[in-house]
PDB file of N, CA and C in Angstrom:
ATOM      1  N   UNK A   1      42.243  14.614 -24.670  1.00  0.00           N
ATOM      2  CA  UNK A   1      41.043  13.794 -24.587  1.00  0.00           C
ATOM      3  C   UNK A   1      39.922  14.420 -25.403  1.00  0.00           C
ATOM      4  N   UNK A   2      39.400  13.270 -25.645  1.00  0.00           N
ATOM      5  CA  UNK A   2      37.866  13.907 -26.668  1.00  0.00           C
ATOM      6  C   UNK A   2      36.809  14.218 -25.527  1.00  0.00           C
ATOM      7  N   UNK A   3      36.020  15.443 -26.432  1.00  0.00           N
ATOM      8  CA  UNK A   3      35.094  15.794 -25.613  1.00  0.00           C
ATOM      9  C   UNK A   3      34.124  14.832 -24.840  1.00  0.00           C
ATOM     10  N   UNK A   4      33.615  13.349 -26.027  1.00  0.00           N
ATOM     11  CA  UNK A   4      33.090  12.403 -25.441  1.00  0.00           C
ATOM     12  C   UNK A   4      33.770  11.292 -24.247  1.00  0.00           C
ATOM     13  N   UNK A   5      35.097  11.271 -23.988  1.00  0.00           N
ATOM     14  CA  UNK A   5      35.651  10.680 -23.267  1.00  0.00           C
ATOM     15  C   UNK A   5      35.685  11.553 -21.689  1.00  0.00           C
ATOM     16  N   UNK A   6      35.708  12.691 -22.013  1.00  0.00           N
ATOM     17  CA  UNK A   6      35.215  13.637 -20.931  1.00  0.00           C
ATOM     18  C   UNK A   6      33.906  14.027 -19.913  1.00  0.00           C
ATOM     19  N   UNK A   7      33.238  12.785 -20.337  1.00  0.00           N
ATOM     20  CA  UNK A   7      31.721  13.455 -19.862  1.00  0.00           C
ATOM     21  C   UNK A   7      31.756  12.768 -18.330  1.00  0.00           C
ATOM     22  N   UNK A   8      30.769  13.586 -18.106  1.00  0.00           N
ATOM     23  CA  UNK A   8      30.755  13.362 -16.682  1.00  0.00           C
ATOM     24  C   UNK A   8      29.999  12.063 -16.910  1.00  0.00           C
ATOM     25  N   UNK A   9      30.429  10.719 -15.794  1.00  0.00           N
ATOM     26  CA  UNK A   9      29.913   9.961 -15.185  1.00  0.00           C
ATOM     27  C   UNK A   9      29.107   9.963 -14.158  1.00  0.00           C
ATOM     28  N   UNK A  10      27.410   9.525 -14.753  1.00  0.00           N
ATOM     29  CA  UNK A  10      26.292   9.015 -13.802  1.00  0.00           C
ATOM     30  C   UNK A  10      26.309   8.231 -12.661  1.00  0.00           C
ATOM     31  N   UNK A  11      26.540   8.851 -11.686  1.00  0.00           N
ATOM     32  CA  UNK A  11      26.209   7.473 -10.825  1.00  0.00           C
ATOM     33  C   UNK A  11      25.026   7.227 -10.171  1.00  0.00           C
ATOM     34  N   UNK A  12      24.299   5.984  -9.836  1.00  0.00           N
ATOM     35  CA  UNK A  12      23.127   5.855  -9.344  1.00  0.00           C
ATOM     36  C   UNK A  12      23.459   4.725  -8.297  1.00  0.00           C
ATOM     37  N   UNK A  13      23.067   5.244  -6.637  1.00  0.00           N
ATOM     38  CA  UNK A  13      23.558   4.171  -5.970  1.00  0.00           C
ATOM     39  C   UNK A  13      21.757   3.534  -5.787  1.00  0.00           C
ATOM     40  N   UNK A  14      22.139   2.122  -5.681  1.00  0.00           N
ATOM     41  CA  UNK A  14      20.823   1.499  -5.335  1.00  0.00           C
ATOM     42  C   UNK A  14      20.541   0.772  -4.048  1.00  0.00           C
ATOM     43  N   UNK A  15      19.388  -0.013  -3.933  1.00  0.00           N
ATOM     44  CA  UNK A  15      19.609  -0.448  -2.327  1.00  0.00           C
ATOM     45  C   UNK A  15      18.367  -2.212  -2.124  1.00  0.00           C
ATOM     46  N   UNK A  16      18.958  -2.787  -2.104  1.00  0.00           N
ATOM     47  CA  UNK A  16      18.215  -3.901  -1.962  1.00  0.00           C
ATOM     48  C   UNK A  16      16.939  -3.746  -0.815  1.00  0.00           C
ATOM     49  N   UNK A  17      15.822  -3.782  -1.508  1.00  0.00           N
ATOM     50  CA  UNK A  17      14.360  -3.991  -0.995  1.00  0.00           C
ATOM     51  C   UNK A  17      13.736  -4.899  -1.129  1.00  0.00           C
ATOM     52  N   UNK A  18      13.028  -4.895   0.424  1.00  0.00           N
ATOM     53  CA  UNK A  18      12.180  -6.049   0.524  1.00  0.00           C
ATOM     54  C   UNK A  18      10.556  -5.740  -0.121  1.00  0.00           C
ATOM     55  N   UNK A  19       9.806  -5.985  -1.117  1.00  0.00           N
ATOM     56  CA  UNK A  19       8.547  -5.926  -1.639  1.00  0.00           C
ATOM     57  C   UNK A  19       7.697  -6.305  -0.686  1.00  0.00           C
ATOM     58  N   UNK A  20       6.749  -5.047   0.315  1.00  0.00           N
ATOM     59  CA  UNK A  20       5.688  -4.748   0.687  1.00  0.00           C
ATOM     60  C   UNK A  20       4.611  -5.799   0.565  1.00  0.00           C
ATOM     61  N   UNK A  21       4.278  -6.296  -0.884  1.00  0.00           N
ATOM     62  CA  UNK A  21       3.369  -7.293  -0.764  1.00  0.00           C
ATOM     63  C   UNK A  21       3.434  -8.209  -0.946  1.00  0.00           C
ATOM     64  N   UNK A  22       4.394  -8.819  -1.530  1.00  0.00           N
ATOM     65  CA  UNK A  22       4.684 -10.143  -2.136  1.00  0.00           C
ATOM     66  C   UNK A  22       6.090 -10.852  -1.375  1.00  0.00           C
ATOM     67  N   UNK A  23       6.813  -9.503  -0.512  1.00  0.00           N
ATOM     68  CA  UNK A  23       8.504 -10.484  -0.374  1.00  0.00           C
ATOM     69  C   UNK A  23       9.395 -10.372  -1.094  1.00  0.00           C
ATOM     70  N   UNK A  24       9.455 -10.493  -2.341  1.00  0.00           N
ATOM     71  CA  UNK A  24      10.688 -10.873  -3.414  1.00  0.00           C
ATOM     72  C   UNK A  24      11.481  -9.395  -2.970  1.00  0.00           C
ATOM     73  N   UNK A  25      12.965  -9.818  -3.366  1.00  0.00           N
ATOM     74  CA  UNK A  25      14.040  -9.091  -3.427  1.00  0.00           C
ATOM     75  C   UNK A  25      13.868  -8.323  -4.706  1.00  0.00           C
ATOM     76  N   UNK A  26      14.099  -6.783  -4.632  1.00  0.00           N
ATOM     77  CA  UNK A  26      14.398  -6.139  -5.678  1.00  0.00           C
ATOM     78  C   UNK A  26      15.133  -5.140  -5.336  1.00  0.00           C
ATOM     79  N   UNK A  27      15.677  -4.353  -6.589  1.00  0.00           N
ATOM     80  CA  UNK A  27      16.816  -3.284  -6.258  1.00  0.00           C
ATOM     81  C   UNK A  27      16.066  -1.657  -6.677  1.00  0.00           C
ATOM     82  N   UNK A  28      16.109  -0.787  -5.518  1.00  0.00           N
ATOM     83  CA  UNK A  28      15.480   0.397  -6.293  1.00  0.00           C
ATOM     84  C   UNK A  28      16.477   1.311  -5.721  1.00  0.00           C
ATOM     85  N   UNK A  29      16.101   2.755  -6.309  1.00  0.00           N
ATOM     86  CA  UNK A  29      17.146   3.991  -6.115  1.00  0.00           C
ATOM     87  C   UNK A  29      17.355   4.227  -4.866  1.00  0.00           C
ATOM     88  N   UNK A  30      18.631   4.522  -4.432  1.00  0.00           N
ATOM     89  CA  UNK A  30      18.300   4.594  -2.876  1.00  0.00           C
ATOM     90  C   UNK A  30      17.363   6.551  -2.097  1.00  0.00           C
ATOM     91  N   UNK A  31      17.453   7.030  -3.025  1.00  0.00           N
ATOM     92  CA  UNK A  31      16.617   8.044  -3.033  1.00  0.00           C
ATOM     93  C   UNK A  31      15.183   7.927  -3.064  1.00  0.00           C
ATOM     94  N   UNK A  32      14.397   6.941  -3.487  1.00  0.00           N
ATOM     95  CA  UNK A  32      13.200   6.715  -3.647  1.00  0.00           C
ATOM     96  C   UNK A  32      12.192   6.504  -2.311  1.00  0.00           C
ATOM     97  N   UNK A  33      11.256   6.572  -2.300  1.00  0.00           N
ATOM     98  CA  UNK A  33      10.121   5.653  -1.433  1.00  0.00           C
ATOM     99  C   UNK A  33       9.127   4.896  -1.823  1.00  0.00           C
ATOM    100  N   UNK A  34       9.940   3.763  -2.796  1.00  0.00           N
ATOM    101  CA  UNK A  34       8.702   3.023  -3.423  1.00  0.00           C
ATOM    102  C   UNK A  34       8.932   1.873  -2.740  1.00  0.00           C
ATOM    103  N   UNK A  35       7.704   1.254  -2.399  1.00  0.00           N
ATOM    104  CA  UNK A  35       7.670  -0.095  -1.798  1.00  0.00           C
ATOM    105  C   UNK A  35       7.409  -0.911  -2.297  1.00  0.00           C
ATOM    106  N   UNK A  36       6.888  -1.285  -3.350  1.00  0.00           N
ATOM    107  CA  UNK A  36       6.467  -2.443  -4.357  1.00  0.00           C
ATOM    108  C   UNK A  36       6.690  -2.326  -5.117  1.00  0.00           C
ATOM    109  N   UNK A  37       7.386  -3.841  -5.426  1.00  0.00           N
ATOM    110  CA  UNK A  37       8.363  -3.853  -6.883  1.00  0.00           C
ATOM    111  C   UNK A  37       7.737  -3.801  -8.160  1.00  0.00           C
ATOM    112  N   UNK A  38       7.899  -3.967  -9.175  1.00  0.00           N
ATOM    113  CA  UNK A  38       7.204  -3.631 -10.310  1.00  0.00           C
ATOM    114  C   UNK A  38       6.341  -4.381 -10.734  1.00  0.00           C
ATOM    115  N   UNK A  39       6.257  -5.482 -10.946  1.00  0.00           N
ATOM    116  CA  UNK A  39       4.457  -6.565 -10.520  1.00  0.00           C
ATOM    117  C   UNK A  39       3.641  -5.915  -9.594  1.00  0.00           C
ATOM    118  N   UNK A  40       4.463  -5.816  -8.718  1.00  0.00           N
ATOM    119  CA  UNK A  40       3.717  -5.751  -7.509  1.00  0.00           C
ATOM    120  C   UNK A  40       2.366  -4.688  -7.407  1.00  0.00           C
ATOM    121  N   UNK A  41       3.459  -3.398  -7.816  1.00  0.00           N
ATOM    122  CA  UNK A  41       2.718  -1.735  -8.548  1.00  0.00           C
ATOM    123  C   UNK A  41       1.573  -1.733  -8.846  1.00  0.00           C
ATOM    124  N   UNK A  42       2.581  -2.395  -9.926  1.00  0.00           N
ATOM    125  CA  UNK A  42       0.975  -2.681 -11.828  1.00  0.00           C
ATOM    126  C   UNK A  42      -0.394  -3.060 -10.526  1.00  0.00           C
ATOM    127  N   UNK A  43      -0.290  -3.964  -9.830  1.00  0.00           N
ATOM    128  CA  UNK A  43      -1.399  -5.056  -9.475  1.00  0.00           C
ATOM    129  C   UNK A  43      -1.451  -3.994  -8.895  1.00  0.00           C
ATOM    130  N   UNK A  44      -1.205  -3.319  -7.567  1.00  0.00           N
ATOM    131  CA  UNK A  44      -1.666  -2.149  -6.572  1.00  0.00           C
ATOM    132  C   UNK A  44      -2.398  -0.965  -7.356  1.00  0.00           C
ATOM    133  N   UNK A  45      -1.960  -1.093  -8.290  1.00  0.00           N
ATOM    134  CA  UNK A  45      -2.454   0.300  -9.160  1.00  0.00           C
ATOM    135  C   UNK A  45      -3.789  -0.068  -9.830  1.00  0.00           C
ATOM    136  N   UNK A  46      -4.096  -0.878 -10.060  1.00  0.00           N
ATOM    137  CA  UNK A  46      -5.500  -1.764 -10.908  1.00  0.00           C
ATOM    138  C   UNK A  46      -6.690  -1.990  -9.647  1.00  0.00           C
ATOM    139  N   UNK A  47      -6.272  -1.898  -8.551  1.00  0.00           N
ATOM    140  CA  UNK A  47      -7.371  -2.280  -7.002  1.00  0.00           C
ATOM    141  C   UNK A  47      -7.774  -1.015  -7.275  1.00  0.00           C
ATOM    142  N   UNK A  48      -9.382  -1.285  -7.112  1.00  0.00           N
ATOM    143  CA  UNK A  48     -10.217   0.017  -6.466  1.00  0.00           C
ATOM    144  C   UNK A  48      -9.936   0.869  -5.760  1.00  0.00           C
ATOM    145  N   UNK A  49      -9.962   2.050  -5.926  1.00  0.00           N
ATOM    146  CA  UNK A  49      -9.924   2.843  -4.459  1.00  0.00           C
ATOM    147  C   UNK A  49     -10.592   2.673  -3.520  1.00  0.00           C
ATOM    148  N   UNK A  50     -10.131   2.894  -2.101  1.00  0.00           N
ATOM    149  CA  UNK A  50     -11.265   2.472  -1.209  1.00  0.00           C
ATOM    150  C   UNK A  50     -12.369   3.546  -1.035  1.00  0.00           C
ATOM    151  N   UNK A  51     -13.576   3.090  -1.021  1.00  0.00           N
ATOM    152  CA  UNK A  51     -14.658   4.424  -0.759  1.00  0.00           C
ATOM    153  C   UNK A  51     -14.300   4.777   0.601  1.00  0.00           C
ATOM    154  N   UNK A  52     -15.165   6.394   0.738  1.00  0.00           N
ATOM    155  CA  UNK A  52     -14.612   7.218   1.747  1.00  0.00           C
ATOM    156  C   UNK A  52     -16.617   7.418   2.441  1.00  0.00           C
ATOM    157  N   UNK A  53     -17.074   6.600   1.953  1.00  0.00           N
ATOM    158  CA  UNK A  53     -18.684   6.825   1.973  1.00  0.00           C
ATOM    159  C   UNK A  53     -19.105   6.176   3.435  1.00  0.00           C
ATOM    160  N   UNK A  54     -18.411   5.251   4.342  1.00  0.00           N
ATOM    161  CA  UNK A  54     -18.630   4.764   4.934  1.00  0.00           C
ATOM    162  C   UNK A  54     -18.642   5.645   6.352  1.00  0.00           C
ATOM    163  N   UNK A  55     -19.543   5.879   7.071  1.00  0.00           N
ATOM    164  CA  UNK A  55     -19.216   7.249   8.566  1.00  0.00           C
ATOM    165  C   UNK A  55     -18.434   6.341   9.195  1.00  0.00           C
ATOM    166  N   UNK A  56     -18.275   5.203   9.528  1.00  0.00           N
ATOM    167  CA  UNK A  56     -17.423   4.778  10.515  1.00  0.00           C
ATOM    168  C   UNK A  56     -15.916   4.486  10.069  1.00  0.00           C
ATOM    169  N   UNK A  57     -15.632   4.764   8.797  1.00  0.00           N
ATOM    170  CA  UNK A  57     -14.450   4.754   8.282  1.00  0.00           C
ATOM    171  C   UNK A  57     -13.758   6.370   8.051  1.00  0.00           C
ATOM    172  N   UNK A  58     -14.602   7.256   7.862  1.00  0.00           N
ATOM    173  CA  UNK A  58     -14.675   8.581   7.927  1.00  0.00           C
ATOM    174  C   UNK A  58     -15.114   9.118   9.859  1.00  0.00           C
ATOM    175  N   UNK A  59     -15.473   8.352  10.484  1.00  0.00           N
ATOM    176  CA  UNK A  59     -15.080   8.867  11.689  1.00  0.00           C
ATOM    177  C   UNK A  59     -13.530   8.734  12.264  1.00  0.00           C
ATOM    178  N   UNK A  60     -12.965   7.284  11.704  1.00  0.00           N
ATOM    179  CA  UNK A  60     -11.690   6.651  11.734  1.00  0.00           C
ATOM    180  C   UNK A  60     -10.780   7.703  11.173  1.00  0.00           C
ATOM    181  N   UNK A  61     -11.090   8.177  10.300  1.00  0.00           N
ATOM    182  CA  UNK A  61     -10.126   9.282   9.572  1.00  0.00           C
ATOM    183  C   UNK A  61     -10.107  10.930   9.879  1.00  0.00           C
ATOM    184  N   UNK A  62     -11.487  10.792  10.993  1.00  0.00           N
ATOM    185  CA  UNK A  62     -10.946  12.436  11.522  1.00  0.00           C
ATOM    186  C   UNK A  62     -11.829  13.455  10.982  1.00  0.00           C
ATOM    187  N   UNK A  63     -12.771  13.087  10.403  1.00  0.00           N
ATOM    188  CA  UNK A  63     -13.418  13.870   9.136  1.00  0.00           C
ATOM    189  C   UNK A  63     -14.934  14.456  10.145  1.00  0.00           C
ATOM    190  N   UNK A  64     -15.650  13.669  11.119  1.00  0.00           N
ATOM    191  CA  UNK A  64     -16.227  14.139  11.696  1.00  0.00           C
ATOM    192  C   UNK A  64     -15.957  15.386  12.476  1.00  0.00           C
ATOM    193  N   UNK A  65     -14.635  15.095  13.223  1.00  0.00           N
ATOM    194  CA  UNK A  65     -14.109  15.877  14.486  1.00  0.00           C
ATOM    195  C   UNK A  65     -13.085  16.044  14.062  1.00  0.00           C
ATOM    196  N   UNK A  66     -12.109  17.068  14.380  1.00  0.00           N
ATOM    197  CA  UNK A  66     -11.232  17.346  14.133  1.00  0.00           C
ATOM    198  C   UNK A  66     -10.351  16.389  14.991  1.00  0.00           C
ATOM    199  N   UNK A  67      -8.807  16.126  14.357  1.00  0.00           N
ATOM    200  CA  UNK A  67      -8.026  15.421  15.371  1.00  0.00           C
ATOM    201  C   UNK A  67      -7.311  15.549  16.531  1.00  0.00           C
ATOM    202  N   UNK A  68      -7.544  16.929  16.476  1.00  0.00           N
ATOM    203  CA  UNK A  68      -7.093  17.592  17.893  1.00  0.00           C
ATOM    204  C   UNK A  68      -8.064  17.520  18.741  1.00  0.00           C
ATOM    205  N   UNK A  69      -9.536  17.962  18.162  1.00  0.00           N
ATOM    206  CA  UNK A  69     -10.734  17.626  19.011  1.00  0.00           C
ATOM    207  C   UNK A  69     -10.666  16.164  19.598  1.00  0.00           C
ATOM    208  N   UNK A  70     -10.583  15.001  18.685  1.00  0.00           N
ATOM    209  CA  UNK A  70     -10.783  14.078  19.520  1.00  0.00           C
ATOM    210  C   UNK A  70      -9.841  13.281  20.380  1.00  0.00           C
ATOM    211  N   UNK A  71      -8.700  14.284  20.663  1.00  0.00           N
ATOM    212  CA  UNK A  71      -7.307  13.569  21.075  1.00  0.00           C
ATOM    213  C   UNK A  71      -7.953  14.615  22.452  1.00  0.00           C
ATOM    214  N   UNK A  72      -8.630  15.760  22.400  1.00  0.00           N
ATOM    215  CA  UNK A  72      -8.978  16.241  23.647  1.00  0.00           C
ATOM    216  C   UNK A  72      -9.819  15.492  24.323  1.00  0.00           C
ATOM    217  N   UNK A  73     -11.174  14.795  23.428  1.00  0.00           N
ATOM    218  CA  UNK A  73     -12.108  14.762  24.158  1.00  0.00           C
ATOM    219  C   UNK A  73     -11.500  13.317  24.930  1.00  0.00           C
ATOM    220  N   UNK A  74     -10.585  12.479  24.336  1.00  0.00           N
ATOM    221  CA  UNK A  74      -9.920  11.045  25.215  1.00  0.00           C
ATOM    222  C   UNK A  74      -9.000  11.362  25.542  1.00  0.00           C
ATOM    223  N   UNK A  75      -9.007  11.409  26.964  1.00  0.00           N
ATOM    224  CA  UNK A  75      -8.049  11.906  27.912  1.00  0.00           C
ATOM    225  C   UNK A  75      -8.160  10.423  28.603  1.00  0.00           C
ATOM    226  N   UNK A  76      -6.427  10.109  28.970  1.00  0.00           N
ATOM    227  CA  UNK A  76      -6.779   8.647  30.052  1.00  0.00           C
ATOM    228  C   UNK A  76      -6.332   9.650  31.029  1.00  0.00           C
ATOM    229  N   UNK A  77      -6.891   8.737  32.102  1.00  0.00           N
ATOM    230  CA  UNK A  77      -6.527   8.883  34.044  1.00  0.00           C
ATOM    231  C   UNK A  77      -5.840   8.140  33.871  1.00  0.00           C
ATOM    232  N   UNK A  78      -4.731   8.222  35.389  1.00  0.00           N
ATOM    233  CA  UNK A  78      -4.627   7.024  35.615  1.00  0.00           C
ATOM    234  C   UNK A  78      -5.188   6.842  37.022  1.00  0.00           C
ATOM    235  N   UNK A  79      -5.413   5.315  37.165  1.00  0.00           N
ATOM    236  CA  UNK A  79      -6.192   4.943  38.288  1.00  0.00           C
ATOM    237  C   UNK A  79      -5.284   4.310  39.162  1.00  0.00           C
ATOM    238  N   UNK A  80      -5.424   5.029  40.704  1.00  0.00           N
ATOM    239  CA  UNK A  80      -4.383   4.001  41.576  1.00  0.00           C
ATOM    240  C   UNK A  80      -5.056   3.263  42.475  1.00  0.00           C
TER     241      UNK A  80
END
C-alpha cells in the first residue's frame, strides 16, 4: 500500500441540535457546547452587551454581597 492510502482516517461524530433561538434543526460536533446555529451566532454576536451599570442588576449578580453572604443572610423557617 501507498503511503497515501495508509493515512489515518478522521472521524467526526456529530449530533442533531435543537437552535436555542430560533428552533431549526442543525448538526454540530458532538464534543461542542454551542447552542446556536450559525445565523443564529452571527445575530447573537452583533446584540449589545448587556450593561453591568444598573445596582439592581448588579445586586442580582452578587456583586454587592457576596453569595455566600446572601444565601446566609435568607434563611427560610419552616412554619407549623
Amino acid at each position: 500500500m501507498s503511503g497515501a492510502a495508509e493515512k489515518k482516517q478522521e472521524r467526526v461524530t456529530l449530533e442533531l441540535k435543537i437552535c436555542e433561538r430560533c428552533g431549526g434543526l442543525w448538526l454540530r460536533p458532538s464534543a461542542s457546547c454551542w447552542i446556536y446555529c450559525g445565523g443564529c451566532k452571527k445575530k447573537v454576536s452583533e446584540l449589545p452587551k448587556p450593561s453591568t451599570g444598573s445596582p439592581r442588576r448588579q445586586a442580582r449578580a452578587g456583586k454587592f454581597i457576596g453569595v455566600e453572604t446572601a444565601r446566609a443572610i435568607v434563611r427560610t423557617e419552616r412554619v407549623q
